[in-house]
C-alpha atoms as a PDB file:
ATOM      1  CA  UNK A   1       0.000   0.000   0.000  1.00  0.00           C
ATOM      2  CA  UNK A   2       1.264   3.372  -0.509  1.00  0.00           C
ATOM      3  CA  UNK A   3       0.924   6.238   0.481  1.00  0.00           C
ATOM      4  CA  UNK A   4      -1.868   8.874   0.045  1.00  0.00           C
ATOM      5  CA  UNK A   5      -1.896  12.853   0.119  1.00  0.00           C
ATOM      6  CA  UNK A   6      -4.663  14.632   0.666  1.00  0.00           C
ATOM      7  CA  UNK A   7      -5.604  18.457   0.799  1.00  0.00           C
ATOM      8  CA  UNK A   8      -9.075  17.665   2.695  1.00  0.00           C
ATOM      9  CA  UNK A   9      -8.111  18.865   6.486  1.00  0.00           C
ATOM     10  CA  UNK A  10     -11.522  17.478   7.268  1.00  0.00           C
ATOM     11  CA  UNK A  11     -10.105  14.128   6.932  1.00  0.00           C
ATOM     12  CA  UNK A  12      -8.064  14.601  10.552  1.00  0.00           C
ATOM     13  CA  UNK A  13      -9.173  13.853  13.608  1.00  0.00           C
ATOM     14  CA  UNK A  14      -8.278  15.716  16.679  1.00  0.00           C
ATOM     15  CA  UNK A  15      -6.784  12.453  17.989  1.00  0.00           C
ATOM     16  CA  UNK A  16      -4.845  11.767  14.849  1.00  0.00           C
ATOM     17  CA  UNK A  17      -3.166  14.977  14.853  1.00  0.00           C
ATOM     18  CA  UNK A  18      -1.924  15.136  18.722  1.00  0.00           C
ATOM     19  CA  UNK A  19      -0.465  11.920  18.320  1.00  0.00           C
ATOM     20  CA  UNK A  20       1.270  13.094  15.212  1.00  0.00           C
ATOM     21  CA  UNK A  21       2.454  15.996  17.265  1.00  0.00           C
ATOM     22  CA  UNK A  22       3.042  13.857  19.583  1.00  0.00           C
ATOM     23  CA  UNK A  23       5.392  11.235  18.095  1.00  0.00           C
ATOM     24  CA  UNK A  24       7.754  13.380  17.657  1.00  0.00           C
ATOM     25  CA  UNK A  25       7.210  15.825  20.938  1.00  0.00           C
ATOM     26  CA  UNK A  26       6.498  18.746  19.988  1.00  0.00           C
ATOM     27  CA  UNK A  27       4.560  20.454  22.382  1.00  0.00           C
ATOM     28  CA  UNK A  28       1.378  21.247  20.152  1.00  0.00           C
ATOM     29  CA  UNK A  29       0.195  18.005  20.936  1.00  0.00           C
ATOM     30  CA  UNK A  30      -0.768  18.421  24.670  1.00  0.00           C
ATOM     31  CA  UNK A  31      -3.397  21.010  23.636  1.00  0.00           C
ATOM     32  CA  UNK A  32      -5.798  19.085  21.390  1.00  0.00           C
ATOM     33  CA  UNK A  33      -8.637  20.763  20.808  1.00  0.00           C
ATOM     34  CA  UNK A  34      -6.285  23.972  20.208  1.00  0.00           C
ATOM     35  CA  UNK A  35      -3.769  22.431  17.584  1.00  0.00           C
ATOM     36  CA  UNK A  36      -7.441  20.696  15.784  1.00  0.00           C
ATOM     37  CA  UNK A  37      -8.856  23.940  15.353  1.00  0.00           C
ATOM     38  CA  UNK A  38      -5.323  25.983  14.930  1.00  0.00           C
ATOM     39  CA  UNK A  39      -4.636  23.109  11.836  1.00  0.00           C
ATOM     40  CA  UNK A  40      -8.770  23.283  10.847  1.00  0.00           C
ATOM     41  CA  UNK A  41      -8.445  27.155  10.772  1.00  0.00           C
ATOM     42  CA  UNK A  42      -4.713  27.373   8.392  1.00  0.00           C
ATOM     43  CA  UNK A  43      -5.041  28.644   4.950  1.00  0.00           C
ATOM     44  CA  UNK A  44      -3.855  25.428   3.665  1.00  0.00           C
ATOM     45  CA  UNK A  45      -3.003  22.095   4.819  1.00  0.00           C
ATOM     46  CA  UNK A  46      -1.979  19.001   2.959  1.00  0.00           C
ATOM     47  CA  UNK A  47      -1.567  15.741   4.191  1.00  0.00           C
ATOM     48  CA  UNK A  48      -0.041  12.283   4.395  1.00  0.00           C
ATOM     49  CA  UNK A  49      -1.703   8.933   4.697  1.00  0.00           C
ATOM     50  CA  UNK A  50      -0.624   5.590   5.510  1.00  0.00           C
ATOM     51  CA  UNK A  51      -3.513   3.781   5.275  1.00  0.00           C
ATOM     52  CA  UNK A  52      -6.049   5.512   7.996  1.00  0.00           C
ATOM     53  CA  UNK A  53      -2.975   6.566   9.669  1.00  0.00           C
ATOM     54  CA  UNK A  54      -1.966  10.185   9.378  1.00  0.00           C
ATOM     55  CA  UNK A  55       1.686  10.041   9.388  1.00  0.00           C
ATOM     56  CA  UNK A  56       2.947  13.225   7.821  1.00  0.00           C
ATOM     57  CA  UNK A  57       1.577  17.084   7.678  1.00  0.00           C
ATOM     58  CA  UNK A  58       2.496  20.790   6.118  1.00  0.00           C
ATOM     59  CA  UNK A  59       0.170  23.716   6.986  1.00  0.00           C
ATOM     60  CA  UNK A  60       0.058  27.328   5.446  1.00  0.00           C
ATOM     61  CA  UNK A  61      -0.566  30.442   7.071  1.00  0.00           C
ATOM     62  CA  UNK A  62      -1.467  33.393   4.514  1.00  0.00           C
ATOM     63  CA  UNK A  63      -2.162  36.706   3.558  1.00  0.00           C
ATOM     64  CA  UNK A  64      -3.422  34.797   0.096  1.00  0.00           C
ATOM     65  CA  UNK A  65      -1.070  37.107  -1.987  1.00  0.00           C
ATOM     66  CA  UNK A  66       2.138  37.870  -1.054  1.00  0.00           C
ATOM     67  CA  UNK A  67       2.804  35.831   1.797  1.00  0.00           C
ATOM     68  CA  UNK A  68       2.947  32.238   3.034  1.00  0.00           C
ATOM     69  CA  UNK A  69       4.204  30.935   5.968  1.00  0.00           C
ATOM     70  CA  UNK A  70       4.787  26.988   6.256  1.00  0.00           C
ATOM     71  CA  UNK A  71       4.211  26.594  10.250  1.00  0.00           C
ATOM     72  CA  UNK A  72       4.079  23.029  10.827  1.00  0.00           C
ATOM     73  CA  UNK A  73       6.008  20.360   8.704  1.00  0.00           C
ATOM     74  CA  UNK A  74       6.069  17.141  10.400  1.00  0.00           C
ATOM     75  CA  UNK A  75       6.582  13.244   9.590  1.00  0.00           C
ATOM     76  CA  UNK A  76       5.983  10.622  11.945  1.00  0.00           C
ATOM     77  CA  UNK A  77       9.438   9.269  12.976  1.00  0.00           C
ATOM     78  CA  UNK A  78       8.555   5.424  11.628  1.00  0.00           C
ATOM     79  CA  UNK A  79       8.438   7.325   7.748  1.00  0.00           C
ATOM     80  CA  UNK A  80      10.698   9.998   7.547  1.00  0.00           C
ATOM     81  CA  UNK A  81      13.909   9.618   4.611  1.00  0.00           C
ATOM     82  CA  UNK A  82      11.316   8.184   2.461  1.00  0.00           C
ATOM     83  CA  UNK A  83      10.288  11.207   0.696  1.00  0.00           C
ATOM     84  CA  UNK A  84       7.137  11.961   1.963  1.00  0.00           C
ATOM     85  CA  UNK A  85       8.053  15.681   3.269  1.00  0.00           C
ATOM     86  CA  UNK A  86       9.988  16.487  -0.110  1.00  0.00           C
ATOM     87  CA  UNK A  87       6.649  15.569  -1.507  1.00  0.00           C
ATOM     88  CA  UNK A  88       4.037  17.522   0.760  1.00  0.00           C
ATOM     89  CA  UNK A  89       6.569  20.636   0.880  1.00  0.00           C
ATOM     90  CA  UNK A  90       6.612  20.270  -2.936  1.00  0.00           C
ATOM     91  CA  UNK A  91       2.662  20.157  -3.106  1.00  0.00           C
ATOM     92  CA  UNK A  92       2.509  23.258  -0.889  1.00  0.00           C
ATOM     93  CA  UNK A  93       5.228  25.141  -2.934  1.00  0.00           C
ATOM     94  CA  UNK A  94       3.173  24.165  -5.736  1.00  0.00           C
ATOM     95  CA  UNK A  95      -0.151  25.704  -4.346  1.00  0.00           C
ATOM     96  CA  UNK A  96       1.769  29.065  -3.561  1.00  0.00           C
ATOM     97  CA  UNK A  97       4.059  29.042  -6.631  1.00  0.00           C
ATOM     98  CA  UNK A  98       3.012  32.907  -7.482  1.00  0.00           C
ATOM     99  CA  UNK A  99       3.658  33.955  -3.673  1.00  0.00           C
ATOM    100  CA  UNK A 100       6.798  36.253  -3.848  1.00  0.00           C
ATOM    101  CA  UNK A 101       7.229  35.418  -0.337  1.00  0.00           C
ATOM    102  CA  UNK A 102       7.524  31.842   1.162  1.00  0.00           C
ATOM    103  CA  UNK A 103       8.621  31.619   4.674  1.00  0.00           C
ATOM    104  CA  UNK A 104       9.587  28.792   7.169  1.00  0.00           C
ATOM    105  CA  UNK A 105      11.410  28.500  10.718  1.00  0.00           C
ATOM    106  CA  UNK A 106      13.803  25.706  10.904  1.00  0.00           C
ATOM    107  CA  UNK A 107      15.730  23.411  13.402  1.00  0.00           C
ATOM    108  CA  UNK A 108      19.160  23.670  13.011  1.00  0.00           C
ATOM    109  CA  UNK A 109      19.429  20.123  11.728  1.00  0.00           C
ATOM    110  CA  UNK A 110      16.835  20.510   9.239  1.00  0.00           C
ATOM    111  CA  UNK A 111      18.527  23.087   7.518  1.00  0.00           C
ATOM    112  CA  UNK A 112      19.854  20.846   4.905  1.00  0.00           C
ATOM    113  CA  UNK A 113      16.616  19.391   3.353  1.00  0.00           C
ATOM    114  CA  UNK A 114      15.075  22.947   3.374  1.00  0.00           C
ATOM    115  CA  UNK A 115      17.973  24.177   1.378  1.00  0.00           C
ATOM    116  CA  UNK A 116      17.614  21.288  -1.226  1.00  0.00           C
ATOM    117  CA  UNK A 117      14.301  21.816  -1.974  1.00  0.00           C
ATOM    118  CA  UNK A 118      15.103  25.965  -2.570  1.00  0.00           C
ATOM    119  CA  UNK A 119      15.200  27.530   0.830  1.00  0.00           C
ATOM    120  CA  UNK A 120      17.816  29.695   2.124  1.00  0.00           C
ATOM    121  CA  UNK A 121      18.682  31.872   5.337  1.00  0.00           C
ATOM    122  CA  UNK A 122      17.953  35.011   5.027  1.00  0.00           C
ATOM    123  CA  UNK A 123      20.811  37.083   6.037  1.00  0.00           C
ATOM    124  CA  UNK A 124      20.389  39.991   8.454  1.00  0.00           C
ATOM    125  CA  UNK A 125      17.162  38.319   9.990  1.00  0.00           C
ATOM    126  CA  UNK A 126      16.959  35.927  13.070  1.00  0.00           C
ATOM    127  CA  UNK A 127      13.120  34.029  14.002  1.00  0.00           C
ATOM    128  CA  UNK A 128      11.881  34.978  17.587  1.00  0.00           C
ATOM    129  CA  UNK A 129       9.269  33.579  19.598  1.00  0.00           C
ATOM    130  CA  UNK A 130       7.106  34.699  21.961  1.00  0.00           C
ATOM    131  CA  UNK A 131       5.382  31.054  23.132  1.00  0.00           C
ATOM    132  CA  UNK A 132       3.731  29.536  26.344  1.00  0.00           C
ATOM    133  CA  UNK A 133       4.198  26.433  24.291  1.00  0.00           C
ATOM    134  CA  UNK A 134       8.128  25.977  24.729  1.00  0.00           C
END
């Protein structure tokens, strides 16, 4: 079986999305009915399906012209290096290909695969948080 993407948000449960979140611990997860309606309420969201198991997710926060913001980008742990975020970062890109503007916050060690698929730093500017999540 392989596996299926899918721009219908409707299709994820609360439960399936905190223990995405979950799986790989990012904080999100421990408020559920927050992160359902913060991923129900993004501009865009596209995701991936193993089976009825939602094991990856990108979602898109927008001004719908200029600007999009990728917030979330996650694969469950058990399916990651198999191409599945090249894929649902490439769908996303895709959707926003006449944004001028296409913006993401990355770990350190994710650097890499952002920069592959056309990313770079931008020079002079650092992110910064303001969170009760972290």
């Amino acid at each position: 079986m392989g596996i299926d993407y899918s721009f219908d948000v409707s299709k994820a449960t609360k439960h399936q999305l905190t223990q995405l979140f979950k799986s790989l611990e990012w904080k999100s997860g421990n408020y559920p009915e927050k992160l359902e309606k913060a991923i129900q309420q993004s501009h865009r969201v596209v995701t991936a399906w193993d089976g009825d198991k939602l094991i990856g997710l990108v979602n898109a926060l927008s001004d719908g012209i200029l600007n999009v913001y990728f917030h979330y980008v996650l694969i469950h742990p058990s399916y990651q290096h198999q191409g599945i975020g090249k894929k649902l970062i490439n769908m996303m890109l895709e959707v926003y290909r006449d944004f001028p503007t296409k913006i993401l916050v990355s770990y350190p060690e994710s650097i890499p695969f952002y920069k592959k698929l056309g990313f770079e730093i931008k020079e002079g500017s650092a992110p910064m948080v303001i969170s009760e999540l972290f």
